[in-house]
N, C-alpha and C. Protein backbone atom coordinates (compact mmCIF):
# COMPACT_ATOMS: atom_id res chain seq x y z
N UNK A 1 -72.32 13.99 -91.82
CA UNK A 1 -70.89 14.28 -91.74
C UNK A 1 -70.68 15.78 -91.53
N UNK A 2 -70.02 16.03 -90.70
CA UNK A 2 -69.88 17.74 -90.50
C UNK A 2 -68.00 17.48 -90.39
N UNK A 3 -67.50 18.61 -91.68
CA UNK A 3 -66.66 18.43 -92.20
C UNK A 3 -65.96 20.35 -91.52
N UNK A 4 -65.01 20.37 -91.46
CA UNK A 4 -64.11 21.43 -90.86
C UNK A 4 -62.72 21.93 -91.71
N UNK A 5 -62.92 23.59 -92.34
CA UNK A 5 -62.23 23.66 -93.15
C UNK A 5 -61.28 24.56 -92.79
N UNK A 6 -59.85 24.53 -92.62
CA UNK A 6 -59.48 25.42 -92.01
C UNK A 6 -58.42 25.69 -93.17
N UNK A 7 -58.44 27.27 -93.31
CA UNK A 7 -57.22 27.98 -94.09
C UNK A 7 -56.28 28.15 -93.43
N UNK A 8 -55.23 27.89 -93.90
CA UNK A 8 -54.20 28.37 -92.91
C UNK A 8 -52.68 29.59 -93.66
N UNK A 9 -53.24 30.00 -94.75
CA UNK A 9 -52.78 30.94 -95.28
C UNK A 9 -52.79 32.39 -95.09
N UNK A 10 -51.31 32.97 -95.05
CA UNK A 10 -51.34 34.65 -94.53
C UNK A 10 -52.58 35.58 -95.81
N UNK A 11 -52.61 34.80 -97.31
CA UNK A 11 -53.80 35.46 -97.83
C UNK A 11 -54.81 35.17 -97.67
N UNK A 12 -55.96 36.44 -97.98
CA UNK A 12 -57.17 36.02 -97.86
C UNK A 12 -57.60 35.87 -99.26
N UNK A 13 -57.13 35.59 -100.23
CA UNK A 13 -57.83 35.12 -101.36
C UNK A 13 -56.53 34.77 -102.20
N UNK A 14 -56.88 33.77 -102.80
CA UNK A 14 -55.82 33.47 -104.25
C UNK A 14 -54.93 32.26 -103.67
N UNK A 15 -54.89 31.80 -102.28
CA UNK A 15 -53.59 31.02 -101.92
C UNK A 15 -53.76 29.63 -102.31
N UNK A 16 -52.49 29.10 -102.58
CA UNK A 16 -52.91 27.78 -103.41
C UNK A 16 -53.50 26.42 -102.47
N UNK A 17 -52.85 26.83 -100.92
CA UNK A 17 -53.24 26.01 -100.19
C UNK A 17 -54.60 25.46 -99.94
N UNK A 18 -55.61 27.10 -100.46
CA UNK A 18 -56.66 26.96 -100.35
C UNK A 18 -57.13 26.42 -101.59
N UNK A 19 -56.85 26.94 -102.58
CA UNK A 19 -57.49 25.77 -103.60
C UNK A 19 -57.43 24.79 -104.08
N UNK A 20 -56.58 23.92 -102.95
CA UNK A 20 -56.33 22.55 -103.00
C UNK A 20 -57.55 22.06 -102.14
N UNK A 21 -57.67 22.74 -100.86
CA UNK A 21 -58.35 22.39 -99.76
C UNK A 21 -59.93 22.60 -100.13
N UNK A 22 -60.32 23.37 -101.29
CA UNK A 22 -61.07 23.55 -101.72
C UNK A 22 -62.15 22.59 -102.56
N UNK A 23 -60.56 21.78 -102.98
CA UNK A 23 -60.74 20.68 -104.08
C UNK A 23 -61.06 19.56 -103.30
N UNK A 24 -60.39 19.84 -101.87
CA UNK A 24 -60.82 18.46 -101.03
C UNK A 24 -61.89 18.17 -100.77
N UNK A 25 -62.48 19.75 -100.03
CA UNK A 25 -63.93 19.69 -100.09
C UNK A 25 -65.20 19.17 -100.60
N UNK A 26 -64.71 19.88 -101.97
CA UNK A 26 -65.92 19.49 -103.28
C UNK A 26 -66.08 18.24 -103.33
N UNK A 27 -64.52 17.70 -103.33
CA UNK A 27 -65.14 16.08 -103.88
C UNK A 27 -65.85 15.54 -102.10
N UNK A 28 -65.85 15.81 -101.52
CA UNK A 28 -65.99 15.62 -100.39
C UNK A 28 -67.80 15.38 -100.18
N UNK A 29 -67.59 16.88 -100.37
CA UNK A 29 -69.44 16.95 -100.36
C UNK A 29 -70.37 16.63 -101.60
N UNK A 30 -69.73 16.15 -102.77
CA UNK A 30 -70.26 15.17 -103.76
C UNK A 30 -70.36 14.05 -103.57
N UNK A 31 -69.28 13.48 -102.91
CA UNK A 31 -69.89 12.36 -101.75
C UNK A 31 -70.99 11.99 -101.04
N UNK A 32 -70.97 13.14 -100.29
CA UNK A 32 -71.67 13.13 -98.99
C UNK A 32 -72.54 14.27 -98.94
N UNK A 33 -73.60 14.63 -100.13
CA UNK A 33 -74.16 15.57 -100.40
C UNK A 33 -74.82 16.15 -99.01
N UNK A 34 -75.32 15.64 -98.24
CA UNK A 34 -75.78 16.31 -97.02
C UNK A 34 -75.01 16.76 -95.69
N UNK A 35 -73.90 16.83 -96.06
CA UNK A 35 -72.28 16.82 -95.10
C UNK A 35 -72.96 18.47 -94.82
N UNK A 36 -72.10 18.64 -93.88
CA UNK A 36 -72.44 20.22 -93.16
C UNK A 36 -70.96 20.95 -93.26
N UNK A 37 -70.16 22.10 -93.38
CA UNK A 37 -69.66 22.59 -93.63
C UNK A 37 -68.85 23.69 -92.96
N UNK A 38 -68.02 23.74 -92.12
CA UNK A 38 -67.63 24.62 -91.47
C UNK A 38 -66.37 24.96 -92.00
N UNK A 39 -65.99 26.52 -92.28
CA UNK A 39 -65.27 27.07 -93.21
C UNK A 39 -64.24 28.44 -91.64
N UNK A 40 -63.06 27.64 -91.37
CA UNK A 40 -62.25 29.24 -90.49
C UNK A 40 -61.09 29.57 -91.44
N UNK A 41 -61.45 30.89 -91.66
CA UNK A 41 -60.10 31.50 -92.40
C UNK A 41 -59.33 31.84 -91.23
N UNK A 42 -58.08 31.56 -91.45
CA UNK A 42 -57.33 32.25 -90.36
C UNK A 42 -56.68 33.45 -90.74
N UNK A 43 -56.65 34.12 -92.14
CA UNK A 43 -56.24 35.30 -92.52
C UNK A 43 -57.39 36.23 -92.26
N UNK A 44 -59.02 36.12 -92.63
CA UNK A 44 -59.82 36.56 -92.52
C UNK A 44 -60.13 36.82 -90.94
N UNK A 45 -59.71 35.22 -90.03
CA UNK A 45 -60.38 35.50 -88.90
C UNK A 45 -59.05 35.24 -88.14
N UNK A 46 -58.31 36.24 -87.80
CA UNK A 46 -56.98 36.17 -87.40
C UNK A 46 -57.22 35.46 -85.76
N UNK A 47 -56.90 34.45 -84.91
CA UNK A 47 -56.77 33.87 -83.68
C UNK A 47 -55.72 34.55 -83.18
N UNK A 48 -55.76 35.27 -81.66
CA UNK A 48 -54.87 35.55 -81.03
C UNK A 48 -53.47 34.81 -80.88
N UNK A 49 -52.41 35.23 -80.74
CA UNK A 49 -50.98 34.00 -80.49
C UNK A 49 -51.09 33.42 -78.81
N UNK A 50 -50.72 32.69 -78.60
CA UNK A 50 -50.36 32.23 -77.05
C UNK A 50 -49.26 33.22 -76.79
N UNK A 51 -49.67 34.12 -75.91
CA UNK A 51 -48.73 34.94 -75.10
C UNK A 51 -48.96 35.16 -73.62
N UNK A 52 -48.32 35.74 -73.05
CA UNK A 52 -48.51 35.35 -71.55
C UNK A 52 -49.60 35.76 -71.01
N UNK A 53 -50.17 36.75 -71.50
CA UNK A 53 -51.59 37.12 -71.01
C UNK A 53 -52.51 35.83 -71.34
N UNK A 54 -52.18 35.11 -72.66
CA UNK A 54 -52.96 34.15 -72.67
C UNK A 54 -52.89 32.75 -71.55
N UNK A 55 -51.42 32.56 -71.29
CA UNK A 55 -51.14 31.36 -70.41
C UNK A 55 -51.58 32.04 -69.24
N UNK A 56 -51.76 33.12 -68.78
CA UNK A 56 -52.38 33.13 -67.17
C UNK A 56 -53.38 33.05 -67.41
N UNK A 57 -54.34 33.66 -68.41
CA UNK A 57 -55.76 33.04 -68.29
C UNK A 57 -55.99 31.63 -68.22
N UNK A 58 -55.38 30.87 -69.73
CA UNK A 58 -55.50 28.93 -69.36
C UNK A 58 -54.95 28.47 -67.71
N UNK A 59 -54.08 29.18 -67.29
CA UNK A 59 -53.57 27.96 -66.20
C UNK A 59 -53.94 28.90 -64.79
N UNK A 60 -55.02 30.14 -64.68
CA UNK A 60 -56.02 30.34 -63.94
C UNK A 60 -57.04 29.77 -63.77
N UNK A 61 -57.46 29.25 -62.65
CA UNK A 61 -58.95 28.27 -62.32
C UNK A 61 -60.16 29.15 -62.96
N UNK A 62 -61.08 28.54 -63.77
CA UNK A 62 -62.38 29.04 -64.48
C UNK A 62 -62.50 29.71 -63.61
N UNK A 63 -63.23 29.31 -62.22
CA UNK A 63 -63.90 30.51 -61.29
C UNK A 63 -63.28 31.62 -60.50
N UNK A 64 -62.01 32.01 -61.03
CA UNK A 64 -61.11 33.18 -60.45
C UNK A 64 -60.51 33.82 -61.52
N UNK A 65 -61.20 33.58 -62.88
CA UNK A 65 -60.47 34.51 -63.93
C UNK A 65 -61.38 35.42 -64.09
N UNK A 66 -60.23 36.96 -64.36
CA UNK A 66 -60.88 38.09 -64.78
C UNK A 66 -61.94 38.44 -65.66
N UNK A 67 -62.92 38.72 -66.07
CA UNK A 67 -63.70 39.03 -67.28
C UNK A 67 -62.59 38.90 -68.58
N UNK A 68 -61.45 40.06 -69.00
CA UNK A 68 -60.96 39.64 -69.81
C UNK A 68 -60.26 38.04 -69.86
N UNK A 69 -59.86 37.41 -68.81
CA UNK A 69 -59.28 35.88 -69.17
C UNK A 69 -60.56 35.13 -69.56
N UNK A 70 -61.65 35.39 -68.86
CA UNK A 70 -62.95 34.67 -69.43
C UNK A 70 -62.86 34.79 -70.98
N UNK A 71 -62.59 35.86 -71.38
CA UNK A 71 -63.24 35.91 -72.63
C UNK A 71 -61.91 35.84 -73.23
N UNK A 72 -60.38 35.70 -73.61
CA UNK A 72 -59.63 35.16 -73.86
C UNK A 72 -59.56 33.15 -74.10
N UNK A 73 -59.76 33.19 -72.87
CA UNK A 73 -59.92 31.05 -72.85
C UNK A 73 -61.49 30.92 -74.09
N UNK A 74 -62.31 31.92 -74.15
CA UNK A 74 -63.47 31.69 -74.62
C UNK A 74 -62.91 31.79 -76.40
N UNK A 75 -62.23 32.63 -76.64
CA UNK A 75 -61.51 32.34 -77.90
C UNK A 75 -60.89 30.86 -78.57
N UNK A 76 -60.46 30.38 -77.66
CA UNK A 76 -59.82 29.08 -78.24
C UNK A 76 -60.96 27.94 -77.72
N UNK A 77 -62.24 28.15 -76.49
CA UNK A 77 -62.71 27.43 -76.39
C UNK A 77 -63.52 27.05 -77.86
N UNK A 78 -64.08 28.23 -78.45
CA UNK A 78 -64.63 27.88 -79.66
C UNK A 78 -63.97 27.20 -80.93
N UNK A 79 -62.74 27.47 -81.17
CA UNK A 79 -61.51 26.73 -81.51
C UNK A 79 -61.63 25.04 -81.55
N UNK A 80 -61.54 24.49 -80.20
CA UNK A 80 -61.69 23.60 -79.92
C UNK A 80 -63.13 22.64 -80.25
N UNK A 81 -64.12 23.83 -79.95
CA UNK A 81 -65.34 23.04 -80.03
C UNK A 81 -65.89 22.53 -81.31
N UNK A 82 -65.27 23.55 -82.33
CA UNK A 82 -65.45 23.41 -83.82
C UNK A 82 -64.26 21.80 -84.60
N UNK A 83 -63.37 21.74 -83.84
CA UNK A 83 -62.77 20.35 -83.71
C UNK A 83 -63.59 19.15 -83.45
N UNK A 84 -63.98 18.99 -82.39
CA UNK A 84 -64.72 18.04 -81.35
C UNK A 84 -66.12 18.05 -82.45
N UNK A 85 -66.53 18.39 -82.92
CA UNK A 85 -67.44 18.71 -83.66
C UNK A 85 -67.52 18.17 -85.23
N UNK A 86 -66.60 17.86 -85.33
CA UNK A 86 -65.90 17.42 -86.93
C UNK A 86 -65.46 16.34 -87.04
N UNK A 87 -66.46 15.53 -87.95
CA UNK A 87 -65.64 14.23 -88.43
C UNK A 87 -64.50 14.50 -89.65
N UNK A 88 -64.51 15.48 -89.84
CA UNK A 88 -63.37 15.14 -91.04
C UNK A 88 -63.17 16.91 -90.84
N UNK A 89 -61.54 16.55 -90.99
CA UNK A 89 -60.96 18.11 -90.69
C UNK A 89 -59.86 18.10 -92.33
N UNK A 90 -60.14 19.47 -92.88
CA UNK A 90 -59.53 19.55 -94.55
C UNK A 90 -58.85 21.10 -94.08
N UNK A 91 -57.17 21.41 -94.15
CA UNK A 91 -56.60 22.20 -93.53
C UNK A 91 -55.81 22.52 -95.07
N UNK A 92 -56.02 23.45 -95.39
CA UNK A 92 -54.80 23.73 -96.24
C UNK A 92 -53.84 24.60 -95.98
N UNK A 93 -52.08 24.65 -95.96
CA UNK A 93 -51.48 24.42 -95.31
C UNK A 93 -49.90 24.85 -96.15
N UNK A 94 -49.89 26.07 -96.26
CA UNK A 94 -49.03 26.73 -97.04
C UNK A 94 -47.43 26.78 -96.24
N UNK A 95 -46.74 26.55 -97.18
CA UNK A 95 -45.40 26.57 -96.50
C UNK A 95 -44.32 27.83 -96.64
N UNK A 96 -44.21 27.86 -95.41
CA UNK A 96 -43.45 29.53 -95.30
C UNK A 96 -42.07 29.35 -94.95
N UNK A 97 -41.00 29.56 -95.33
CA UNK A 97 -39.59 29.25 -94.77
C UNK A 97 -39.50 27.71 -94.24
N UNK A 98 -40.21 26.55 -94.91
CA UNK A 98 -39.75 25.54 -94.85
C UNK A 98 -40.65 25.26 -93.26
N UNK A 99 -41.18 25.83 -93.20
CA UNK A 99 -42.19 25.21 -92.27
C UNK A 99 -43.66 25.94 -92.07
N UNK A 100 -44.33 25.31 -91.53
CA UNK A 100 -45.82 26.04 -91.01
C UNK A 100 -46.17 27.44 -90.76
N UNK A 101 -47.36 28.08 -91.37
CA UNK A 101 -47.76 29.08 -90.67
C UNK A 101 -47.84 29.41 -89.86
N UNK A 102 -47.60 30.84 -89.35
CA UNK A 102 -47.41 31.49 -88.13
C UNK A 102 -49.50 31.14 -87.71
N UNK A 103 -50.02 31.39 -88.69
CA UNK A 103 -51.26 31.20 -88.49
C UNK A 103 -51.96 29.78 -88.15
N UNK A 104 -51.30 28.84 -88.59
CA UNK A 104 -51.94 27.19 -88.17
C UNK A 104 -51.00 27.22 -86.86
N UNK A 105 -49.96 27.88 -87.18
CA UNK A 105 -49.35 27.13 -85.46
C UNK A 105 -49.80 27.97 -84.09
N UNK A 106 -50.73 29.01 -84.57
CA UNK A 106 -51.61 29.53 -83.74
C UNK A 106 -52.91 29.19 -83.59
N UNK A 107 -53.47 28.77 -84.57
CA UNK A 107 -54.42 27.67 -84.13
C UNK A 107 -54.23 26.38 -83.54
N UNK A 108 -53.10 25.50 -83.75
CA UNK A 108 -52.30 24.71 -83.15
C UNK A 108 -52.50 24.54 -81.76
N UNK A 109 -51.68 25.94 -81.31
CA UNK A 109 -51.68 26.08 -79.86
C UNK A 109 -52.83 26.28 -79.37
N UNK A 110 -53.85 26.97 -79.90
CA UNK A 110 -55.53 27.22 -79.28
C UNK A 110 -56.06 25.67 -78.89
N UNK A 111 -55.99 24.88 -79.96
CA UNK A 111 -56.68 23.08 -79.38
C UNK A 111 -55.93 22.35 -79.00
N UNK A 112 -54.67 22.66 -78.49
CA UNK A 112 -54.28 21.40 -77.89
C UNK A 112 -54.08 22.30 -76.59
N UNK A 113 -54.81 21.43 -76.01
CA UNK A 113 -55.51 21.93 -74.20
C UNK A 113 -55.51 20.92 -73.68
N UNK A 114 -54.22 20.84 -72.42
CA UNK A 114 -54.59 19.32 -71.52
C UNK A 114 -55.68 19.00 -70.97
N UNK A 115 -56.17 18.00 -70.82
CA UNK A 115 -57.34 17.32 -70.13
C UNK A 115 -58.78 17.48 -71.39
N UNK A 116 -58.40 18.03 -71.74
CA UNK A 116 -59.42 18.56 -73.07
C UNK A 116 -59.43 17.86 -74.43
N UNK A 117 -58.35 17.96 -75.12
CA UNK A 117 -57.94 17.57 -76.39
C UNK A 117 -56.65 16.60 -76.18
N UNK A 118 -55.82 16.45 -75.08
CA UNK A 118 -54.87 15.09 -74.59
C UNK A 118 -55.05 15.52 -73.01
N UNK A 119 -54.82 13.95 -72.83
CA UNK A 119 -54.58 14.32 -71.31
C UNK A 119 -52.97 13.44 -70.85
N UNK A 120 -52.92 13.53 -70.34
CA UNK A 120 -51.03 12.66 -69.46
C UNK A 120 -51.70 11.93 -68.43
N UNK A 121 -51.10 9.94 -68.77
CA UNK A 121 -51.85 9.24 -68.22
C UNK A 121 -50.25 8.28 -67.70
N UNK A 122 -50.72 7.32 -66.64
CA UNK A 122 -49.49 6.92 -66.33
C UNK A 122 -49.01 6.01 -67.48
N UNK A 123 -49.81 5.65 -68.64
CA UNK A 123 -48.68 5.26 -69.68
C UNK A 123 -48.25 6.29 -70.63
N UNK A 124 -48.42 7.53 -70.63
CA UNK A 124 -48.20 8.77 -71.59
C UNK A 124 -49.10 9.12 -71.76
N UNK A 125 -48.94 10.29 -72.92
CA UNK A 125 -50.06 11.30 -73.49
C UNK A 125 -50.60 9.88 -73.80
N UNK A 126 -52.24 10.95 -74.03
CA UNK A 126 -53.30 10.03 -74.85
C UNK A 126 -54.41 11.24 -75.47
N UNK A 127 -53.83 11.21 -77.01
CA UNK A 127 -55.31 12.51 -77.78
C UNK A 127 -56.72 11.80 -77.13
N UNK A 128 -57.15 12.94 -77.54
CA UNK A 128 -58.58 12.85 -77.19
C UNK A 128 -59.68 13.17 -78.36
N UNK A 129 -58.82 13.36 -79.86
CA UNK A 129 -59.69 13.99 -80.59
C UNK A 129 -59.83 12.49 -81.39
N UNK A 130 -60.30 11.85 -81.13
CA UNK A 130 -60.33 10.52 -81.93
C UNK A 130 -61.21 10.14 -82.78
N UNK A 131 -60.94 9.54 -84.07
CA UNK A 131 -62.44 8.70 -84.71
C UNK A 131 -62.14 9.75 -86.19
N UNK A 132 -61.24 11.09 -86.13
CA UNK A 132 -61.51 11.83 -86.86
C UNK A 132 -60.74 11.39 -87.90
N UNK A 133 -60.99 11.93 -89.69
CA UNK A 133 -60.37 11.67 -90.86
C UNK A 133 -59.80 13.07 -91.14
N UNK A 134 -58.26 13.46 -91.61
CA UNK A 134 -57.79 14.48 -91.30
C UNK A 134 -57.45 14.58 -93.23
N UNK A 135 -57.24 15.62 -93.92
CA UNK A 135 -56.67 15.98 -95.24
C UNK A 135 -55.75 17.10 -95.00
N UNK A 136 -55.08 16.94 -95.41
CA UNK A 136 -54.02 18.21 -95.44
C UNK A 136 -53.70 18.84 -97.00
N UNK A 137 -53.84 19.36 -97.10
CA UNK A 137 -53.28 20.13 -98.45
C UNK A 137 -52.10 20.84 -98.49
N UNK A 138 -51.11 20.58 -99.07
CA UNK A 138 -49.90 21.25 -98.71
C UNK A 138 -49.06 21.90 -100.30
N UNK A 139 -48.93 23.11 -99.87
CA UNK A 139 -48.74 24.11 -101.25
C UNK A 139 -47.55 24.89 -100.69
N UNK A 140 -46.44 24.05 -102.00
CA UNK A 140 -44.72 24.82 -101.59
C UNK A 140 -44.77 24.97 -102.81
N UNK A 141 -43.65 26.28 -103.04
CA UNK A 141 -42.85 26.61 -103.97
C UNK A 141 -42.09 25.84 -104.60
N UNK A 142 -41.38 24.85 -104.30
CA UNK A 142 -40.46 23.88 -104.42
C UNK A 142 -40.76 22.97 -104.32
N UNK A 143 -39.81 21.82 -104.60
CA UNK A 143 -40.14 20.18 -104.32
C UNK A 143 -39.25 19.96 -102.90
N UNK A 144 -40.14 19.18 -102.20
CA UNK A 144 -39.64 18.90 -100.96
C UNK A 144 -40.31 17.72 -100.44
N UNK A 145 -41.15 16.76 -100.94
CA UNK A 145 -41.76 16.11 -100.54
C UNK A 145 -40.74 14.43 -100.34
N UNK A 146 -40.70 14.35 -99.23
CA UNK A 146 -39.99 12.95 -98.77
C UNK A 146 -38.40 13.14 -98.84
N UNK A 147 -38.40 14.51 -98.80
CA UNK A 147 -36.94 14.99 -98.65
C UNK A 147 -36.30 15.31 -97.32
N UNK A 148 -35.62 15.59 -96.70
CA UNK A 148 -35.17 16.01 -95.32
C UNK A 148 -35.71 17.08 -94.92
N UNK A 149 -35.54 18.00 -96.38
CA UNK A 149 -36.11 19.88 -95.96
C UNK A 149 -37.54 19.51 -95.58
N UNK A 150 -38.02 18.59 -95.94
CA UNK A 150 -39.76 18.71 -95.73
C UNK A 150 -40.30 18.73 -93.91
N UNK A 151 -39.88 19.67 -93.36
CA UNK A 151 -40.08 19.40 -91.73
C UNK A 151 -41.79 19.73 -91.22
N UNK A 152 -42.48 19.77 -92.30
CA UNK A 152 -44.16 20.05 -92.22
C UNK A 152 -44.66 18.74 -91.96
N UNK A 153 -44.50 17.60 -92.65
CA UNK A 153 -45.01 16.19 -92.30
C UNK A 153 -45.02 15.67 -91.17
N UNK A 154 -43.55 15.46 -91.22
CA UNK A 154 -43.57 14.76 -89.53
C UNK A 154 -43.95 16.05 -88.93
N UNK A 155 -44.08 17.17 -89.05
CA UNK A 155 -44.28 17.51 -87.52
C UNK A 155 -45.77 17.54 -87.49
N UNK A 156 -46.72 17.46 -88.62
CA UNK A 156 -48.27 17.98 -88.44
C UNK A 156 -48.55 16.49 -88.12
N UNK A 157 -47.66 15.30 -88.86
CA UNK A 157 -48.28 13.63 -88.47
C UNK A 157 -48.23 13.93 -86.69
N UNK A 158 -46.97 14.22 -85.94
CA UNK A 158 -46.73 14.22 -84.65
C UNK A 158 -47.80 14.77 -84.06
N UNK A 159 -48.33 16.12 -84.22
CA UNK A 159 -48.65 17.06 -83.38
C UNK A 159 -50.66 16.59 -83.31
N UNK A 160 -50.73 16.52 -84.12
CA UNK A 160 -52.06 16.15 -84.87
C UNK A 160 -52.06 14.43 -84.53
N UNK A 161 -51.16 13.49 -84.32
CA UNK A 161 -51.09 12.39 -83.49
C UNK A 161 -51.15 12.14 -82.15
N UNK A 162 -50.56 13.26 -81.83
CA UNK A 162 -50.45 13.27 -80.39
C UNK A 162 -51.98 13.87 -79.83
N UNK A 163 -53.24 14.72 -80.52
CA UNK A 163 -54.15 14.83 -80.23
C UNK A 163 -55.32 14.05 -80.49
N UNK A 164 -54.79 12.84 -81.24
CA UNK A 164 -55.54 11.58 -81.53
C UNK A 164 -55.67 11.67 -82.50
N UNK A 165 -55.82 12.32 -83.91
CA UNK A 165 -56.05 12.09 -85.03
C UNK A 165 -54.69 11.31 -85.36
N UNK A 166 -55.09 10.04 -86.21
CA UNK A 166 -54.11 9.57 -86.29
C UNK A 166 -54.45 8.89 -87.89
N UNK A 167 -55.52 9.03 -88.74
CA UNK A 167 -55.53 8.95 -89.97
C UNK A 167 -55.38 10.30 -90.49
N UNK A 168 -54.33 10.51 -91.37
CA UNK A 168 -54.38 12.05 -92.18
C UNK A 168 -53.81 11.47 -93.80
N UNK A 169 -54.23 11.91 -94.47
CA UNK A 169 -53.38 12.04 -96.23
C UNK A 169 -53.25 13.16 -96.40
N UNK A 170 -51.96 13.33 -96.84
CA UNK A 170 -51.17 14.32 -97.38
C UNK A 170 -51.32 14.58 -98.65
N UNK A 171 -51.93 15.75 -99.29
CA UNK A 171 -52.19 16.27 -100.47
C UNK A 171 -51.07 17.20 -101.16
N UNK A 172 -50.14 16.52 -101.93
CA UNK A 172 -49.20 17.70 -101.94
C UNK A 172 -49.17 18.15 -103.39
N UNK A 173 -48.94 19.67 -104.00
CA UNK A 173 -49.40 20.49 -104.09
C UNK A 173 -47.83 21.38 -104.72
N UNK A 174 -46.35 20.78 -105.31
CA UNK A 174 -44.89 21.54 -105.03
C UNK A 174 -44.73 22.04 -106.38
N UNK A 175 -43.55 22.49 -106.39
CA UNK A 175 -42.89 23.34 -107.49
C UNK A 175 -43.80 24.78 -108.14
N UNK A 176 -44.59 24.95 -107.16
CA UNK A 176 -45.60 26.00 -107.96
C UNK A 176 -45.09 27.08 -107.48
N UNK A 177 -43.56 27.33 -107.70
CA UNK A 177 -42.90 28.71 -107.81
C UNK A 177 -41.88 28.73 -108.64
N UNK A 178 -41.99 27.16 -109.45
CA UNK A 178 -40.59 26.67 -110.48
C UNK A 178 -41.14 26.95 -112.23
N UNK A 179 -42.04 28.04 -112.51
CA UNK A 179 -42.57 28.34 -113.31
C UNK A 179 -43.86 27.85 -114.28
N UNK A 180 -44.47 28.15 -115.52
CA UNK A 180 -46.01 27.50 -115.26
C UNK A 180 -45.91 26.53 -115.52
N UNK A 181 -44.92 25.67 -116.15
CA UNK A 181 -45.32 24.18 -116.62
C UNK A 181 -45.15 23.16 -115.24
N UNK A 182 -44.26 23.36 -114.09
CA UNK A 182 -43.94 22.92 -112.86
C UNK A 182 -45.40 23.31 -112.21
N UNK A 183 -45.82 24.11 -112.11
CA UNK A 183 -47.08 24.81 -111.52
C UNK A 183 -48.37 23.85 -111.89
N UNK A 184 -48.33 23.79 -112.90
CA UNK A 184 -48.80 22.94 -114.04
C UNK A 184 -48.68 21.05 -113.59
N UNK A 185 -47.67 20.80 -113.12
CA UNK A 185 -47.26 19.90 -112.89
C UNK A 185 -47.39 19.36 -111.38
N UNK A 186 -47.70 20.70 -110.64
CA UNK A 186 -47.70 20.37 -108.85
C UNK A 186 -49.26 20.42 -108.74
N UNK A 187 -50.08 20.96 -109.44
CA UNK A 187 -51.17 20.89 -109.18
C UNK A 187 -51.62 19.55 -109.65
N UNK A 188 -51.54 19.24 -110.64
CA UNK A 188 -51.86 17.42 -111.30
C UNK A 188 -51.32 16.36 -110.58
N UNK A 189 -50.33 16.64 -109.85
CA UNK A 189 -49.88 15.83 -108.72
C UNK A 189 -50.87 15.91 -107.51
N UNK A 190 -51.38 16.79 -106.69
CA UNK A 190 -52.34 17.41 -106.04
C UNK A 190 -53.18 16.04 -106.62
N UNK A 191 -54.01 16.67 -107.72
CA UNK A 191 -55.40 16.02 -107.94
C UNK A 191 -54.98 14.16 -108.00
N UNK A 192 -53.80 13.84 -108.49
CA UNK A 192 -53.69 12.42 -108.10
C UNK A 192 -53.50 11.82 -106.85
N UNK A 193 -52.97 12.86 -105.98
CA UNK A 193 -53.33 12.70 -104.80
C UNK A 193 -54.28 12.12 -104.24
N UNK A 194 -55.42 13.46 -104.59
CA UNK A 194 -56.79 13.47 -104.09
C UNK A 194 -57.61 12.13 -104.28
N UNK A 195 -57.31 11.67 -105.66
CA UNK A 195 -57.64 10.73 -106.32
C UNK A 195 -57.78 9.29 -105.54
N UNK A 196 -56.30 9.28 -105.13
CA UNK A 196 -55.82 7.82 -104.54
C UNK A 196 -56.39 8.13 -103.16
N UNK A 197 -56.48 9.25 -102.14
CA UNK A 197 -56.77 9.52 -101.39
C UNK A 197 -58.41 9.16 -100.47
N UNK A 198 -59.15 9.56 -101.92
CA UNK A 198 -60.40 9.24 -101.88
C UNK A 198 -61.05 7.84 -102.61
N UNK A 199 -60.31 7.17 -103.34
CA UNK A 199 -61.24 5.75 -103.82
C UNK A 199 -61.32 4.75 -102.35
């Protein structure tokens, strides 16, 4: 099993997202003691944003891009390959103004590459990342879970559906800004999560 861990928190240490995703892990590879391990911080290892220098390199033909577009597309190619590569992807997944990191939705945009990771077929899209088991860990301040404000679900079920992963559990992780006994209380929710998640 080669398992794929992605942070998706603006810190590089202490964020709760991560020590949920952490928790996913462990029980993960107590499982599956010989599982292999791939660990991207995205605070540590910051990914460029999609900006226009980046879209002329993607939608330039391989054999007419500049040295720098080579090595731009070569950024997210590794991105991608570390996907394709992973049976089980564990993202933890901090919520900033009621939605996603500036940092996952920049990794976001790095793997989803037409013809690559979906392609457009005459019955619609069709992902391409298939077969994979997805965890999400999700760490808010507040309670928001199955509420309207919660616009992180549907959109990571969508986006992350639309590239073929289409099993994910939601690890949630709330109120851990509503003081310590709530804190106290969002994390034990978390681990029952995990719980039901994994039997």
């Amino acid at each position: 099993m080669n398992i794929l861990q992605i942070n998706a928190s603006a810190h590089r240490e202490g964020a709760n997202s991560t020590r949920i995703a952490d928790a996913i892990v462990a029980r993960l590879q107590a499982a599956n003691p010989s599982a292999r391990l791939t660990v991207r911080d995205l605070a540590s290892q910051p990914h460029p944003m999609l900006d226009e220098a980046a879209l002329g390199a993607l939608f330039t033909p391989a054999d007419q891009r500049t040295p720098a577009q080579v090595a731009r597309v070569a950024l997210d190619d590794a991105l991608i390959a570390e996907v394709q590569a992973a049976d089980v992807l564990v993202l933890g997944v901090p919520m900033y103004n009621f939605g996603v990191s500036v940092q996952l939705k920049t990794w976001i945009d790095a793997i989803a590459r037409a013809g690559v990771t979906f392609r457009y077929t005459a019955n619609g899209p069709e992902g391409l990342l298939k077969g994979k088991k997805v965890y999400m860990a999700l760490a808010r301040g507040g309670r928001y879970r199955g509420a309207d404000t919660d616009t992180q679900t549907p959109y990571l079920k969508m986006v992350f559906g639309f590239l073929g992963m289409t099993e994910i559990e939601f690890i949630y992780a709330e109120g851990l800004n509503m003081g310590p006994e709530a804190m106290q209380q969002g994390f034990a929710e978390a681990e029952a999560d995990l719980a039901a998640a994994l039997t």
